[in-house]
Protein backbone atom coordinates (compact mmCIF):
# COMPACT_ATOMS: atom_id res chain seq x y z
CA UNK A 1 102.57 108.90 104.56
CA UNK A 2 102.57 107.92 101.09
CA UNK A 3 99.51 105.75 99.62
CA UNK A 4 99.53 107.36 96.57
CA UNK A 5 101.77 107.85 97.90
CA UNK A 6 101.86 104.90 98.11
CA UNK A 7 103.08 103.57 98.72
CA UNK A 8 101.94 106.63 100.80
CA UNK A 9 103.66 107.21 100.73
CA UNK A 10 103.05 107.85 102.18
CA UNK A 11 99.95 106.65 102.71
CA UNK A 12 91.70 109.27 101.97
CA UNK A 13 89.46 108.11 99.40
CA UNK A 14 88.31 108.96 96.31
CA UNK A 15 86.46 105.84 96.02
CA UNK A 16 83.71 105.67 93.46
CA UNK A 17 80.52 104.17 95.82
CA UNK A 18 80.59 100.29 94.98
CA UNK A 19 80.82 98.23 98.47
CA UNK A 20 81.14 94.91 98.62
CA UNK A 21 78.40 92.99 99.77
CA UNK A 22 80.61 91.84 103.22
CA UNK A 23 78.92 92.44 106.22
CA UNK A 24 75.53 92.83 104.81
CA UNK A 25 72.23 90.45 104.57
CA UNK A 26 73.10 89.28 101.57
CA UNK A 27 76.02 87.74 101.71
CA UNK A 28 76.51 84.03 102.04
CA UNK A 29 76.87 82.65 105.18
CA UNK A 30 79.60 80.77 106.39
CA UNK A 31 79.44 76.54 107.43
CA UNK A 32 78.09 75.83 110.23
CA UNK A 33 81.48 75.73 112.05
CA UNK A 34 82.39 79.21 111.07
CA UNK A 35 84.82 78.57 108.66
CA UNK A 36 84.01 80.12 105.04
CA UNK A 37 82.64 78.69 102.54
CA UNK A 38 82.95 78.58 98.69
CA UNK A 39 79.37 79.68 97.96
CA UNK A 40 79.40 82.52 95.46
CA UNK A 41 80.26 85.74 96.98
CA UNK A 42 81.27 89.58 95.67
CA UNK A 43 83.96 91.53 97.52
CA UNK A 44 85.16 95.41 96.27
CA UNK A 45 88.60 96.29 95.98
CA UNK A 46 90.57 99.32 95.29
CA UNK A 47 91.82 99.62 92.12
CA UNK A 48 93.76 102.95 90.28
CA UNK A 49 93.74 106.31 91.23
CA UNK A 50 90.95 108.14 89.00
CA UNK A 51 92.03 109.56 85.92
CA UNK A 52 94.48 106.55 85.31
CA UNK A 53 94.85 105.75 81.63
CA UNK A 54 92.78 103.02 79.59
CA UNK A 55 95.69 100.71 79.13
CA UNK A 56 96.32 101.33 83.14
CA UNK A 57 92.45 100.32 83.52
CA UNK A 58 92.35 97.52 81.21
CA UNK A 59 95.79 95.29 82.45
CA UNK A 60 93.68 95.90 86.15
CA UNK A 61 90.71 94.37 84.82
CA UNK A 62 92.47 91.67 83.11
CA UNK A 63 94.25 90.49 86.59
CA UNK A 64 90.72 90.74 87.98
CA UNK A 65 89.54 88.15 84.67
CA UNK A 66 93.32 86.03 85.97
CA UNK A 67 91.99 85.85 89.33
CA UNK A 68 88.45 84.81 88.39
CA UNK A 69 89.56 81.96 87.18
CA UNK A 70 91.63 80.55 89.86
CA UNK A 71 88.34 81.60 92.15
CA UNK A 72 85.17 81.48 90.26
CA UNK A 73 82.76 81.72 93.17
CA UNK A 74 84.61 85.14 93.81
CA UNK A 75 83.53 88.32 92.41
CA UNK A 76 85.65 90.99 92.37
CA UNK A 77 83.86 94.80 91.78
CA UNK A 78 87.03 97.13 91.44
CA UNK A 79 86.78 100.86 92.96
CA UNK A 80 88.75 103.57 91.95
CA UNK A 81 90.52 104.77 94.59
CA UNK A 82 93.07 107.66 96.01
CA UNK A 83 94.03 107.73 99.32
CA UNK A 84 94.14 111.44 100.66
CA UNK A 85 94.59 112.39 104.26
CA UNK A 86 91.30 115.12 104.85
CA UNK A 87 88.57 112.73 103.36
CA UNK A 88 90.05 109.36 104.71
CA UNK A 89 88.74 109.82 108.22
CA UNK A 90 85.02 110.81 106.94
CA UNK A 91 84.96 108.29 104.34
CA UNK A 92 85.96 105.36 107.38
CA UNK A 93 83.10 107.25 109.99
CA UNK A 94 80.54 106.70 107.01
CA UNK A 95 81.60 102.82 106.13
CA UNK A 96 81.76 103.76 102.32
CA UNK A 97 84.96 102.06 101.67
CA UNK A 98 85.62 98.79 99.45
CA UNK A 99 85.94 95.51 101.21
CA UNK A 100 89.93 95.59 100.70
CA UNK A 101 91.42 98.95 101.00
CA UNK A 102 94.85 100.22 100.97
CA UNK A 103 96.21 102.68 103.69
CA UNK A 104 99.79 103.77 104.63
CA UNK A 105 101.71 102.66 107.39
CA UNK A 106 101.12 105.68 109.02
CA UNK A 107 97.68 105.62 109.64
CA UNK A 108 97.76 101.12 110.02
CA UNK A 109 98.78 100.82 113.89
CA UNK A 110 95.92 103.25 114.62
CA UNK A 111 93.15 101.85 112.86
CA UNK A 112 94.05 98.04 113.90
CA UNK A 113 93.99 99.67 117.46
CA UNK A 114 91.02 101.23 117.16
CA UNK A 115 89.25 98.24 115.87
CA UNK A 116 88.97 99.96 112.56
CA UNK A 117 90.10 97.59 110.28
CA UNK A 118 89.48 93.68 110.49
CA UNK A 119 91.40 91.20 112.29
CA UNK A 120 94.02 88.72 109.58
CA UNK A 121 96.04 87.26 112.41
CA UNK A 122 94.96 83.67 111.42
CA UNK A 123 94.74 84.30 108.18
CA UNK A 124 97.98 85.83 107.68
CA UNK A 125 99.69 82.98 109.98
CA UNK A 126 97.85 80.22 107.32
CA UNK A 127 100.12 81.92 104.98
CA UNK A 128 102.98 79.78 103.57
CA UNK A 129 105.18 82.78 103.56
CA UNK A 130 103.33 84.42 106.86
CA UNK A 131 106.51 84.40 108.65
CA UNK A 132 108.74 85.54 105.94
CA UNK A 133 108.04 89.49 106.27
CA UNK A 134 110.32 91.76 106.69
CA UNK A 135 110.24 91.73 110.86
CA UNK A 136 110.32 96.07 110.35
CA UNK A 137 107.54 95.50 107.60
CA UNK A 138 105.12 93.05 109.40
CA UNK A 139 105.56 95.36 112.69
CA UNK A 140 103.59 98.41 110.80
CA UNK A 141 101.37 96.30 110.12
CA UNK A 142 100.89 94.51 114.29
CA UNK A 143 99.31 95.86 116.73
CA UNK A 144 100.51 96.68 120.30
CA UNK A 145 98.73 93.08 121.44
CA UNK A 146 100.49 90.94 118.49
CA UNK A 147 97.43 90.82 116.24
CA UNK A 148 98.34 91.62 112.56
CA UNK A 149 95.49 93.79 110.91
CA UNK A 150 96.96 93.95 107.63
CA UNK A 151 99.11 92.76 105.12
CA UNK A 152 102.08 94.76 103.13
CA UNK A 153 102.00 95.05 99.98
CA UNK A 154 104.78 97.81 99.66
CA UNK A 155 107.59 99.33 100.77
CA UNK A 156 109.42 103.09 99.42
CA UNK A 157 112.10 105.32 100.54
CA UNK A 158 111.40 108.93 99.31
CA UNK A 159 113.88 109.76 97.05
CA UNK A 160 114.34 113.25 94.67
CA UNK A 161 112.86 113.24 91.49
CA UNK A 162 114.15 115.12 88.43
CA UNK A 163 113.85 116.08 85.06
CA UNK A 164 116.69 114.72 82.90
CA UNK A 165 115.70 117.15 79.70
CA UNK A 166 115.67 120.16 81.85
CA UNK A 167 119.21 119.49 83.47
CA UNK A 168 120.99 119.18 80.29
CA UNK A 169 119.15 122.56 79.25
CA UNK A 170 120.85 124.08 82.03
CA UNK A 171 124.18 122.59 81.27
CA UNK A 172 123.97 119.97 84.27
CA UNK A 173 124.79 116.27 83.97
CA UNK A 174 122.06 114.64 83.94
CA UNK A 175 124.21 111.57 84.95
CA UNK A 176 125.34 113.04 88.00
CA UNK A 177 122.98 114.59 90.59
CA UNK A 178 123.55 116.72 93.28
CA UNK A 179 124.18 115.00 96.16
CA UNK A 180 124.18 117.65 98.97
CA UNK A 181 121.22 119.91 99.71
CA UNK A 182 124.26 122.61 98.60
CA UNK A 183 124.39 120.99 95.34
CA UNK A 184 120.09 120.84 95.34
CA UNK A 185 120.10 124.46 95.96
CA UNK A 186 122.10 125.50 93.26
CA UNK A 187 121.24 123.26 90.45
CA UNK A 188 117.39 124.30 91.27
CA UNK A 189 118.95 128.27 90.64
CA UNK A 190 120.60 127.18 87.50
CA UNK A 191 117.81 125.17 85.89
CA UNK A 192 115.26 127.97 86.35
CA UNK A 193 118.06 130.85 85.10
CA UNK A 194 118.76 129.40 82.25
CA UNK A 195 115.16 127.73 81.56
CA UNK A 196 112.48 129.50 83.21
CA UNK A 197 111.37 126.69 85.00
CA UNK A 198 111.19 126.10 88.57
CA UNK A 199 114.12 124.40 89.79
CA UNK A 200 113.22 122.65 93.02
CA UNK A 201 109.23 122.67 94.05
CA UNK A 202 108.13 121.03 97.53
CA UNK A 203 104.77 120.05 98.37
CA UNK A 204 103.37 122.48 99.94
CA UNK A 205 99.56 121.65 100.51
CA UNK A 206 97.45 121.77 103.44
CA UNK A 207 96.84 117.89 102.52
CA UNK A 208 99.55 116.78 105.21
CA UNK A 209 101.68 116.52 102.29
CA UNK A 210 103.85 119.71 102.64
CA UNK A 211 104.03 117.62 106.42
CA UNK A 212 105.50 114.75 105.22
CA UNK A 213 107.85 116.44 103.15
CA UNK A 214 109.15 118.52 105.39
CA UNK A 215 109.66 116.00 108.15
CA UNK A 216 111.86 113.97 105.15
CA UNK A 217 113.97 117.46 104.51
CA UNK A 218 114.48 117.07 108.68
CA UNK A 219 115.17 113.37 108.79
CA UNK A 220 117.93 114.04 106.05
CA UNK A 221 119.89 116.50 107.85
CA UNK A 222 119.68 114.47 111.42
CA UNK A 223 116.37 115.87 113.25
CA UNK A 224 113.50 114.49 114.25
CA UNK A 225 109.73 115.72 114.81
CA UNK A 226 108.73 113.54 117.85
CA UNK A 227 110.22 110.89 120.47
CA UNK A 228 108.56 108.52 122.29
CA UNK A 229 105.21 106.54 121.06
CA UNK A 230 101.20 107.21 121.77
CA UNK A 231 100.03 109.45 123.57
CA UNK A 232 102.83 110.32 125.64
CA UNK A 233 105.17 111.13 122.78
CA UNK A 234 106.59 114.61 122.78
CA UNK A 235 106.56 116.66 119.26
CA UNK A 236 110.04 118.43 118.34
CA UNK A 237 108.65 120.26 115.69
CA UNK A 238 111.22 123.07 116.81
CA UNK A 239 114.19 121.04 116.25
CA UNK A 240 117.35 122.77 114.71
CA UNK A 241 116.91 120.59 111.43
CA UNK A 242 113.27 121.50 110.75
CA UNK A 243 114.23 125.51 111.36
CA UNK A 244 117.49 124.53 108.82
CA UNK A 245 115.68 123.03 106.09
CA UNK A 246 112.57 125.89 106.42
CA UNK A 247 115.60 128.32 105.95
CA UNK A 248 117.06 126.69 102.78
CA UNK A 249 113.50 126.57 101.41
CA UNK A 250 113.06 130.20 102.13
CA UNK A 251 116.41 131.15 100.23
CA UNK A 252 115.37 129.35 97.28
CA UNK A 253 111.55 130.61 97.51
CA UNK A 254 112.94 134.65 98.20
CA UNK A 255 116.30 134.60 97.64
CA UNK A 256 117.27 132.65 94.52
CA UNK A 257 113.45 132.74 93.27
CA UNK A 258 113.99 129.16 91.98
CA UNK A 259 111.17 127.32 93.60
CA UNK A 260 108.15 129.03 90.84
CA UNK A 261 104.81 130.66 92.30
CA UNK A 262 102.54 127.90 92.46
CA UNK A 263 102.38 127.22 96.74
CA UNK A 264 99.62 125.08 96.99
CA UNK A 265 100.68 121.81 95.39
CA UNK A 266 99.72 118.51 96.62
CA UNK A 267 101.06 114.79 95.74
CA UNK A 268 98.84 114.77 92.42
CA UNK A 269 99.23 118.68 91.51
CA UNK A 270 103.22 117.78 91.68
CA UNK A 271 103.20 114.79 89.92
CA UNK A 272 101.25 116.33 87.01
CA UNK A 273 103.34 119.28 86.39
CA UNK A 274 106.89 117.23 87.09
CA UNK A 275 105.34 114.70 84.38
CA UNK A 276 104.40 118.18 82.29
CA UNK A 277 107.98 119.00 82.26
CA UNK A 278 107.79 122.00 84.47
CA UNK A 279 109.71 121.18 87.41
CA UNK A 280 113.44 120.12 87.36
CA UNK A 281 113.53 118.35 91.22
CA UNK A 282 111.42 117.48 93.80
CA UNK A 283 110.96 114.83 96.88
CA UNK A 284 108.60 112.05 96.87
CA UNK A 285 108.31 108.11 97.38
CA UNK A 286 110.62 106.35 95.12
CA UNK A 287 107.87 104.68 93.57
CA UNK A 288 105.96 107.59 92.26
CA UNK A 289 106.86 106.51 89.01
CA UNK A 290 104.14 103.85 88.25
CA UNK A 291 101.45 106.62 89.33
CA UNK A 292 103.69 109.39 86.38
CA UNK A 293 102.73 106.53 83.65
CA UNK A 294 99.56 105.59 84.71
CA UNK A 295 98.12 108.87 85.43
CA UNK A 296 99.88 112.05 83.84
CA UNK A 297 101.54 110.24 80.79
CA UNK A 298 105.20 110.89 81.77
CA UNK A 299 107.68 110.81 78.89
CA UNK A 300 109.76 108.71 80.20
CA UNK A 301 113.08 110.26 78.66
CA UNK A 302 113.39 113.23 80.88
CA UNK A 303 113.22 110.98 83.96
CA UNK A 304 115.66 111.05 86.87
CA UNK A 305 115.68 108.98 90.59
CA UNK A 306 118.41 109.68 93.35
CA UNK A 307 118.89 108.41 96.76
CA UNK A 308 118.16 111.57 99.03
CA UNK A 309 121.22 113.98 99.97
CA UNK A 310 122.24 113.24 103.41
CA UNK A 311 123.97 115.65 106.22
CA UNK A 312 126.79 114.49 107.47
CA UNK A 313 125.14 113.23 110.93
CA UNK A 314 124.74 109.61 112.33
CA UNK A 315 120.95 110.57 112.56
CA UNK A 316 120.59 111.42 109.37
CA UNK A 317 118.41 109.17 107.02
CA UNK A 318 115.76 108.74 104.49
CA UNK A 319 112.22 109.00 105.65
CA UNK A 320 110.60 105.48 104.51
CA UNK A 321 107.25 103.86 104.98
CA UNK A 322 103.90 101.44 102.64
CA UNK A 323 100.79 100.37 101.89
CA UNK A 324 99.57 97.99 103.79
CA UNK A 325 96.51 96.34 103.02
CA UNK A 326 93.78 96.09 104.64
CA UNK A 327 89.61 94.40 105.15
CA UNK A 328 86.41 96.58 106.46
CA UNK A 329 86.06 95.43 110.47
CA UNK A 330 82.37 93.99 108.98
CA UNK A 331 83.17 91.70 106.44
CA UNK A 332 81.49 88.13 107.07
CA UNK A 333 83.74 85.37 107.15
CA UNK A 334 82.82 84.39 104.10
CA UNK A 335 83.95 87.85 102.57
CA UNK A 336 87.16 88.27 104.83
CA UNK A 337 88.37 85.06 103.30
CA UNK A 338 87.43 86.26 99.61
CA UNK A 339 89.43 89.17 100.06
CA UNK A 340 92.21 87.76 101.92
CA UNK A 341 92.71 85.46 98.95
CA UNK A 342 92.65 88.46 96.68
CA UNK A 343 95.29 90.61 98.43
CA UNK A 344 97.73 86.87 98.55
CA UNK A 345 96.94 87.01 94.50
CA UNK A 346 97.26 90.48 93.46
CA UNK A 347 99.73 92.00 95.77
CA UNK A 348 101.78 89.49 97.44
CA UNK A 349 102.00 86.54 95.03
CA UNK A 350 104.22 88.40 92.39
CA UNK A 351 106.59 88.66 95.46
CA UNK A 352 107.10 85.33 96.18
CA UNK A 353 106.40 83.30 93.04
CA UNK A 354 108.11 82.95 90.10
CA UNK A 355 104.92 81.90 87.94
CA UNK A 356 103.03 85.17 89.24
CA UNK A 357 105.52 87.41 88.97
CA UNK A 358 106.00 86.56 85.51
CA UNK A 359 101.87 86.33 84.53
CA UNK A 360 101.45 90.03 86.24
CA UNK A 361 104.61 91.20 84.85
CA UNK A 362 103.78 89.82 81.38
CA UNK A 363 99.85 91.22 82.08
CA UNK A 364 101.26 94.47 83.26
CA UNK A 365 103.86 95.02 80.10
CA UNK A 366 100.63 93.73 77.30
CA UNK A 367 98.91 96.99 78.46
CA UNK A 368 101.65 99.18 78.37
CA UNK A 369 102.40 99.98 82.36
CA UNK A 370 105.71 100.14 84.24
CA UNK A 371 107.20 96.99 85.51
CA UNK A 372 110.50 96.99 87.32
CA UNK A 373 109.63 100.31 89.44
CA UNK A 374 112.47 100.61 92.31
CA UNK A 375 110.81 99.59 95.63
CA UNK A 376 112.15 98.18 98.88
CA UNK A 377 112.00 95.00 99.69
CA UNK A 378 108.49 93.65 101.87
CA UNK A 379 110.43 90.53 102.58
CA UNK A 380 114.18 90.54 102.39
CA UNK A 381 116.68 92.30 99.13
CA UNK A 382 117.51 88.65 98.38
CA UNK A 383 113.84 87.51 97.50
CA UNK A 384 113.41 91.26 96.14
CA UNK A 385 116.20 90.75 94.04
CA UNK A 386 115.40 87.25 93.12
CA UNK A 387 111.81 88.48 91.93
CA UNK A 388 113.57 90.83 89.85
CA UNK A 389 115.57 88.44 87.55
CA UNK A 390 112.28 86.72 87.06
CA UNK A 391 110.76 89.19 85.60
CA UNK A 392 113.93 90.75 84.00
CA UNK A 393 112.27 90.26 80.09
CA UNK A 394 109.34 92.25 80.57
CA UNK A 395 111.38 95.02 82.74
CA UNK A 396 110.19 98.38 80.47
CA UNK A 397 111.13 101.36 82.63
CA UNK A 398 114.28 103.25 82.47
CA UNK A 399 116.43 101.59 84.50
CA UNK A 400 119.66 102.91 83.49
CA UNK A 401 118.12 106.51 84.51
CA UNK A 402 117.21 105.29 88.02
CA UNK A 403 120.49 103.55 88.85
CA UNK A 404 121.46 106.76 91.13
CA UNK A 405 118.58 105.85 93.38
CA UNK A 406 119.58 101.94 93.28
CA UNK A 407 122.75 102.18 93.63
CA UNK A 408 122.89 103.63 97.11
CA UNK A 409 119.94 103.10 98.55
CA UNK A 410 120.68 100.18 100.64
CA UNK A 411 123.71 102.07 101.89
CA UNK A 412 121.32 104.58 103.15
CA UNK A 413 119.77 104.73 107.02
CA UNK A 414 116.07 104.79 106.73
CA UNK A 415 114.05 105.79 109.42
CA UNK A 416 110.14 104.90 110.06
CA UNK A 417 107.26 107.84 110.07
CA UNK A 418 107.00 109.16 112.95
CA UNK A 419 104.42 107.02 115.11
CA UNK A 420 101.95 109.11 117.15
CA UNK A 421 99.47 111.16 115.29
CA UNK A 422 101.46 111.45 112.39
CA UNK A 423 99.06 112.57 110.03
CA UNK A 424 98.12 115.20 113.01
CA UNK A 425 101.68 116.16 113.30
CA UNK A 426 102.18 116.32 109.58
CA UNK A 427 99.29 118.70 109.09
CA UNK A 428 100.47 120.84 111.57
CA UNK A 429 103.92 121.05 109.70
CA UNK A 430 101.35 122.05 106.33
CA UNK A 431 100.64 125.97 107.57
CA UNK A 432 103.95 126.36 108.56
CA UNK A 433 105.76 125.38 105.04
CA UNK A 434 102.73 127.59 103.19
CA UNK A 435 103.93 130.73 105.28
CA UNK A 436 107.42 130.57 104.73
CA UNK A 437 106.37 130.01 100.88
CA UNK A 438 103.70 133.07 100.57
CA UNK A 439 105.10 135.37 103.00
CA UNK A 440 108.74 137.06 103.21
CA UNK A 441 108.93 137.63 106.30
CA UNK A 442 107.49 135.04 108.25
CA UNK A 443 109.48 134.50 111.28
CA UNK A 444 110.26 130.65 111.13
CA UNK A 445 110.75 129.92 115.20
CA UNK A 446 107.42 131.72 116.08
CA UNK A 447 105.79 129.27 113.19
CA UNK A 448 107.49 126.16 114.94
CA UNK A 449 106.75 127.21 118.15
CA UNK A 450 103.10 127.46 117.22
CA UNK A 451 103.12 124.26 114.99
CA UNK A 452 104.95 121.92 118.20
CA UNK A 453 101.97 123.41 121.03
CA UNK A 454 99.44 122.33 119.09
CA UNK A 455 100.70 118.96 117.52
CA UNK A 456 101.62 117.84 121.43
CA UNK A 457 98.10 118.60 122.10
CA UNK A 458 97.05 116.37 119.77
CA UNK A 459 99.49 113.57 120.28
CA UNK A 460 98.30 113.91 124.22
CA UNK A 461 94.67 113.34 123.12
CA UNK A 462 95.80 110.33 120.45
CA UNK A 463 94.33 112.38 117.68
């Protein structure tokens, strides 16, 4: 899902109004033989989430000032932008988004079916490195016909998050995580007996995000939440994992009391109080740490990254997903070309090349903001790897307290969002993790049952 998180991911808008002047009467034409031109031209693109720091604001604007002036005819009008599933689909209908947007690879396959979302299948081809993509990367971003509608920019696994200060309060080793949901359930008692702080919080908003987290508790101990593709997938929302991990949330919430009595938290409400120092775990994309700095001014000292606890199934794995990026369906040829050119610089170029890896990473580390953020690779772990060494001076985030999570992630199975309707599916999954949260008693199966009718009614009618 993640765009935010991601990147959601996990990954609607809170884009600030500026559109690019694609697809409207005053853009410059292309040649006469369609292809684009170099006449001056302004494109939008999305930038950081709102309330991102200055420093976070300022190394963005100076890649825009880098890119400038490699393209001088191209103007580039950044838009602050969040990508949150109830607004996305009213913020599309209306055309208000920037020329290049960023969406998750849930929602990609749909809009480049749909005709949402511009066609880059040339474009992407003309790439030097076009056929260099991950093949399980590129294919979130294809459509059913073989045209690619997007390019990706990046790739997560979620992962569990926690506070390094708070363990060693509660006499834990910060050094050594739990690593069974066992081990997760009783740390998160410990840290809020002996610190009054909730030990384990999950997402629990009617955002899709208490969805998405809940289908990663379910892909972690073996289940799934549908089979099949389109519209004649079939939800499992009922599975036997998905009714296990509602149960271990509902100890913790009723039983053990660990899990606080805040039960409407959503990707940004978590991140804030995590980065406040009030929650000792919870589950998100592995990358959420760039978005901690940037937007809630993490201390970096109390934080913690490990690979997701896994049950002891051959279907177990870690939920993982991206951003893909992605060009308005109107943009002229002249702006489609523009922006393409911006997503090769800004996203995919530090990749690839050693000379602008090292001017963003150097950029990025002047203003203060992560660099070296564990991700998964969008091409291969050799180039990922590779790109890592070049950039290994300017490096600034705690590596040493993520090694948990890089150590073992490439070990781990990880397992696509599920494909039809997700963020349908996921938002059906939202009302049933808020009643098992506020209510006691709230009988679990009945809430499944519930939940599965009316997510295979909207799988059935591609919703």
């Amino acid at each position: 899902m993640k765009l935010r998180h991601t990147t959601m991911a996990v990954a609607a808008i809170t884009a600030l109004g500026l559109l690019a002047a694609c697809g409207s009467s005053s853009s410059p034409k292309a040649s006469s033989d369609g292809k684009p031109s170099t006449k001056p031209i302004t494109i939008s693109v999305v930038s950081l989430i709102p309330g991102s720091t200055k420093d976070a604001f300022k190394q963005f604007n100076n890649q825009v000032a880098e890119f400038h002036k490699v393209y001088p005819y191209i103007t580039v009008k950044p838009v602050q932008y969040q990508w949150t599933g109830p607004t996305f689909a009213a913020k599309l209908a209306a055309g208000t988004l920037p020329t290049v947007f960023t969406v998750p690879f849930t929602d990609g396959k749909t809009l480049g079916e749909n005709g949402e979302v511009a066609d880059l299948t040339s474009q992407v081809k003309a790439l030097p490195y076009g056929s260099k993509f991950n093949p399980a990367v590129i294919a979130e971003a294809t459509d059913s016909k073989g045209k690619i509608f997007a390019l990706p920019t990046a790739a997560y696994a979620n992962a569990l998050h926690y506070n390094r200060s708070l363990f060693t309060k509660a006499g834990l080793d910060p050094d050594k995580p739990p690593t069974t949901w066992e081990e997760v359930q009783a740390d998160a008692k410990q840290i809020t007996e002996k610190t009054g702080k909730p030990g384990y919080v999950e997402m629990s908003a009617a955002d899709n995000s208490a969805g998405w987290i809940l289908t990663t508790l379910t892909y972690a101990l073996g289940g799934r939440i549908e089979t099949g593709a389109g519209t004649s997938a079939k939800a499992t929302l009922d599975n036997p994992q998905t009714t296990e991990a509602l149960n271990m949330l509902k100890t913790m919430r009723w039983t053990d009391n660990s899990m606080g009595s805040n039960f409407n938290l959503g990707w940004s409400d978590i991140n804030q109080a995590y980065a406040a120092g009030n929650i000792g775990m919870y589950v998100s994309g592995s990358d959420v740490y760039t978005n901690l700095v940037q937007a809630d001014k993490l201390d970096p000292t109390i934080y913690g990254v490990t690979t997701l606890p896994l049950a002891d199934s051959p279907d177990a794995g870690v939920l993982g997903g991206g951003t893909l990026a992605v060009v308005r369906p109107d943009a002229s040829v002249d702006a489609k070309a523009a922006a393409m050119k911006w997503i090769d610089y800004y996203y995919e170029q530090p990749l690839i090349n050693k000379e602008q890896a090292v001017r963003n990473a150097k950029t990025l580390s002047a203003s203060k903001q992560p660099v070296g953020v564990p991700a998964l690779p969008v091409f291969n772990q050799a180039q990922y790897d590779l790109a890592n060494t070049w950039i290994k001076s300017y490096i600034n985030v705690p590596t040493p307290q993520m090694t948990p999570f890089t150590k073992n992630i490439f070990s781990q199975k990880l397992i696509p969002e599920p494909e039809a309707s997700t963020q349908s599916v996921y938002h059906a999954l939202d009302t049933v993790v808020q009643a098992v949260l506020t209510n006691k008693n709230a009988d679990i199966g009945q809430l499944l049952k519930t939940a599965n009718s009316g997510a295979q009614d909207l799988i059935s009618r591609g919703k």
